[in-house]
PDB file of N, CA and C in Angstrom:
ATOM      1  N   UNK A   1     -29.662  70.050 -48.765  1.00  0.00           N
ATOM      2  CA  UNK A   1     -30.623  69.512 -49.740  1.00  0.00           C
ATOM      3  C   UNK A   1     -30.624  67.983 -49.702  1.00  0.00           C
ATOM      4  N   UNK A   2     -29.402  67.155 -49.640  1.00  0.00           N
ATOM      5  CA  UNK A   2     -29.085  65.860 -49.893  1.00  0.00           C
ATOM      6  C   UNK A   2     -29.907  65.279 -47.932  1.00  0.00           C
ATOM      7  N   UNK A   3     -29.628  65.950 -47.197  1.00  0.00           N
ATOM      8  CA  UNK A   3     -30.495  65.362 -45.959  1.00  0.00           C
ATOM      9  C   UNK A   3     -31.563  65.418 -46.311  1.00  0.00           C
ATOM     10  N   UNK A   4     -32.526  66.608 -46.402  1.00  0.00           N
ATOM     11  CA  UNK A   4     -33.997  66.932 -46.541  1.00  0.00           C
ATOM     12  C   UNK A   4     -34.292  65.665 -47.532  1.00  0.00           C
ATOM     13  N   UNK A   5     -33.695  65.408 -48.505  1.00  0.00           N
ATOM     14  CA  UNK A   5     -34.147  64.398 -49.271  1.00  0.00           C
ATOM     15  C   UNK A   5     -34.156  62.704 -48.728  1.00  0.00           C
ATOM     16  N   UNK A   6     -33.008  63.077 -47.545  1.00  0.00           N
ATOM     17  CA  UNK A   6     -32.912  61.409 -47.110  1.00  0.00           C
ATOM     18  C   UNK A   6     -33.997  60.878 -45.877  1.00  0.00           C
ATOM     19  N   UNK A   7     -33.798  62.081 -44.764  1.00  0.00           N
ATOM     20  CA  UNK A   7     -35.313  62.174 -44.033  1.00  0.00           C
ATOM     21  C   UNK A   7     -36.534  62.330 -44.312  1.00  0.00           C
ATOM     22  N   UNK A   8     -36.459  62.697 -46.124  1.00  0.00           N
ATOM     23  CA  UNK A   8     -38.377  62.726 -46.875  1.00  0.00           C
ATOM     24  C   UNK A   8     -38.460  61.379 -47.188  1.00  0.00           C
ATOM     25  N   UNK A   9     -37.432  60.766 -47.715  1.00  0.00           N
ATOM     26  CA  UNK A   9     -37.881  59.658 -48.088  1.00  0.00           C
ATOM     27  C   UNK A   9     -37.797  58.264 -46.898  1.00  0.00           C
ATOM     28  N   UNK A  10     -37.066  58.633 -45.466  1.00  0.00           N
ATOM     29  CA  UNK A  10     -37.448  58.481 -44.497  1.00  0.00           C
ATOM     30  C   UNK A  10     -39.196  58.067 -44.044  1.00  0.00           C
ATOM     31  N   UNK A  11     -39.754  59.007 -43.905  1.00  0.00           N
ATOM     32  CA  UNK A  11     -40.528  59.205 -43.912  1.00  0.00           C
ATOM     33  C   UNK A  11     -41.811  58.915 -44.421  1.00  0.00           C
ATOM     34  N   UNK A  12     -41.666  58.583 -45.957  1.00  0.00           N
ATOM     35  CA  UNK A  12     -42.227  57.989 -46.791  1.00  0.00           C
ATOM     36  C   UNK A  12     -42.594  56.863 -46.685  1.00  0.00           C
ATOM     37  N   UNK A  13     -41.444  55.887 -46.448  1.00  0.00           N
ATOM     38  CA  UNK A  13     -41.104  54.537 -46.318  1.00  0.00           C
ATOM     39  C   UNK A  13     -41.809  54.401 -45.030  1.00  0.00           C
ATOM     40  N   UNK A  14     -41.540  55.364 -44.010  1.00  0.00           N
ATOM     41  CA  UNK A  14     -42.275  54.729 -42.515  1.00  0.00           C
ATOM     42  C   UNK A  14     -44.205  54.409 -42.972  1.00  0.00           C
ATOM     43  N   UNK A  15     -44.504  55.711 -43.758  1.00  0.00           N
ATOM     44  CA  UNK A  15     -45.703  55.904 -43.995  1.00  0.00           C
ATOM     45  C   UNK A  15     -45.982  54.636 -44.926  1.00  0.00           C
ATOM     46  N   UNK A  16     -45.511  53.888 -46.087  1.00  0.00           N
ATOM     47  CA  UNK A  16     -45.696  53.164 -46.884  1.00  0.00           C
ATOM     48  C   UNK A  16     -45.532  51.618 -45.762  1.00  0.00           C
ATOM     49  N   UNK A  17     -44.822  51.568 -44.762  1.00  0.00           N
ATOM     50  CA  UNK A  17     -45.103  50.300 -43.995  1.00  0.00           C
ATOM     51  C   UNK A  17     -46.173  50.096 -42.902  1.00  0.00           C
ATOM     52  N   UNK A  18     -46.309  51.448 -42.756  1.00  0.00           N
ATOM     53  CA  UNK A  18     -48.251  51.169 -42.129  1.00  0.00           C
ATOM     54  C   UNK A  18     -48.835  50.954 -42.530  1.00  0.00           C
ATOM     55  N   UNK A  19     -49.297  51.564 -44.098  1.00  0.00           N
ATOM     56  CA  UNK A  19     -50.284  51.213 -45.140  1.00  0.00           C
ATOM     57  C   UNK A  19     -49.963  49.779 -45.159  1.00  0.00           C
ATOM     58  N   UNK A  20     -48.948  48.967 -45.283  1.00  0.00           N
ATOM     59  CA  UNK A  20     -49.047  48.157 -45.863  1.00  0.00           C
ATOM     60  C   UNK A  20     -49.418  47.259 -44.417  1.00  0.00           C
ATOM     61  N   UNK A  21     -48.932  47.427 -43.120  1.00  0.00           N
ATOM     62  CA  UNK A  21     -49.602  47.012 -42.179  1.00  0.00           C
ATOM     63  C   UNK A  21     -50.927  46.732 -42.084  1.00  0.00           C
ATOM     64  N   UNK A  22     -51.943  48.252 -42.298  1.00  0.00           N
ATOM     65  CA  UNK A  22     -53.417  48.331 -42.448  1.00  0.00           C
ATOM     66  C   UNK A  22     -53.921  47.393 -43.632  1.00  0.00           C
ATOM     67  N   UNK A  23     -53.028  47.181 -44.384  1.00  0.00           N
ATOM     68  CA  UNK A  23     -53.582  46.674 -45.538  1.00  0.00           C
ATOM     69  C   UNK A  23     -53.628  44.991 -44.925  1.00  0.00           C
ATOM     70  N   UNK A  24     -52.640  44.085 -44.690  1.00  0.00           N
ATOM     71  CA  UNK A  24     -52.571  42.858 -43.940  1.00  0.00           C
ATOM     72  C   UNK A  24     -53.690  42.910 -43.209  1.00  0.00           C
ATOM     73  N   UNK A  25     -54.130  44.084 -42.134  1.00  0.00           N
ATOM     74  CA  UNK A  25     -54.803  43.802 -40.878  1.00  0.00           C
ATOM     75  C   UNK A  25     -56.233  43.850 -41.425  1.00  0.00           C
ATOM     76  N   UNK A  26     -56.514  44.301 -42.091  1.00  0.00           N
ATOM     77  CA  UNK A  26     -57.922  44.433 -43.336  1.00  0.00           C
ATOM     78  C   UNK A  26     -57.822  42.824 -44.333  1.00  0.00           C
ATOM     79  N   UNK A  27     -57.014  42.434 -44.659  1.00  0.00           N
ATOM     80  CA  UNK A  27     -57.345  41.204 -45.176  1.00  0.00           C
ATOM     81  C   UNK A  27     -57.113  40.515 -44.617  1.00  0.00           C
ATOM     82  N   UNK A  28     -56.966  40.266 -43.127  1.00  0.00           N
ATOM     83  CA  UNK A  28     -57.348  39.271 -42.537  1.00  0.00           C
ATOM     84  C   UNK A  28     -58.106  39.406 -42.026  1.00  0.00           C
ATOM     85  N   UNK A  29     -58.709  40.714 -41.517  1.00  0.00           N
ATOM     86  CA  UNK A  29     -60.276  40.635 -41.239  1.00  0.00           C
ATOM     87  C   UNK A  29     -61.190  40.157 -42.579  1.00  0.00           C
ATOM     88  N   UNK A  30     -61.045  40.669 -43.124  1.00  0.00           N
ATOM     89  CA  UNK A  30     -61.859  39.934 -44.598  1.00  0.00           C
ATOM     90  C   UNK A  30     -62.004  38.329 -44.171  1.00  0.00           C
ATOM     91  N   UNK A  31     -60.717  38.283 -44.403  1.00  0.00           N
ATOM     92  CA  UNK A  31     -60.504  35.959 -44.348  1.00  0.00           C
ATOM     93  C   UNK A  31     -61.610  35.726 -43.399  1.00  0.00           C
ATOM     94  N   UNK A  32     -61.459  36.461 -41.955  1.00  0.00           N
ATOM     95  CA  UNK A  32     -61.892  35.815 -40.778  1.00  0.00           C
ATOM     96  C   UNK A  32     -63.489  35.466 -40.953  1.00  0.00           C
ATOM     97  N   UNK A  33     -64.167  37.071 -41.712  1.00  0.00           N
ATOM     98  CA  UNK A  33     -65.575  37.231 -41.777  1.00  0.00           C
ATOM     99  C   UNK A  33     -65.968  35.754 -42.784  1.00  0.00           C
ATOM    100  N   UNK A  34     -64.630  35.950 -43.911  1.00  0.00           N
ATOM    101  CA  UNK A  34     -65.318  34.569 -44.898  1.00  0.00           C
ATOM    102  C   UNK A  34     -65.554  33.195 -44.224  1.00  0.00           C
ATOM    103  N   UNK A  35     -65.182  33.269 -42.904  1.00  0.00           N
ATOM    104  CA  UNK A  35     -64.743  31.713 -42.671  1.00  0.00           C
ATOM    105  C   UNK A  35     -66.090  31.524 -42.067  1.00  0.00           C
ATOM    106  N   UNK A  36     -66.527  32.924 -41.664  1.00  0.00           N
ATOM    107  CA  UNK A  36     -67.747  33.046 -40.571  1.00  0.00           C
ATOM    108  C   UNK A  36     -68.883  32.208 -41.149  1.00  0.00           C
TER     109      UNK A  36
END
């Protein structure tokens, strides 16, 4: 039980640092268009 819980939240975290990747790579496309 105590693994399943450490590889979910594994997992989680991988998923929550892409989002937050996509999220950077989207506001700097934003910036770029404003500068346009």
């Amino acid at each position: 039980m105590q693994e399943q819980n450490l590889s979910y939240s594994n997992e989680q975290n991988q998923q929550i640092e892409l989002l937050k990747i996509e999220l950077e790579k989207s506001k700097n496309l934003l910036e770029d268009e404003r500068l346009l």
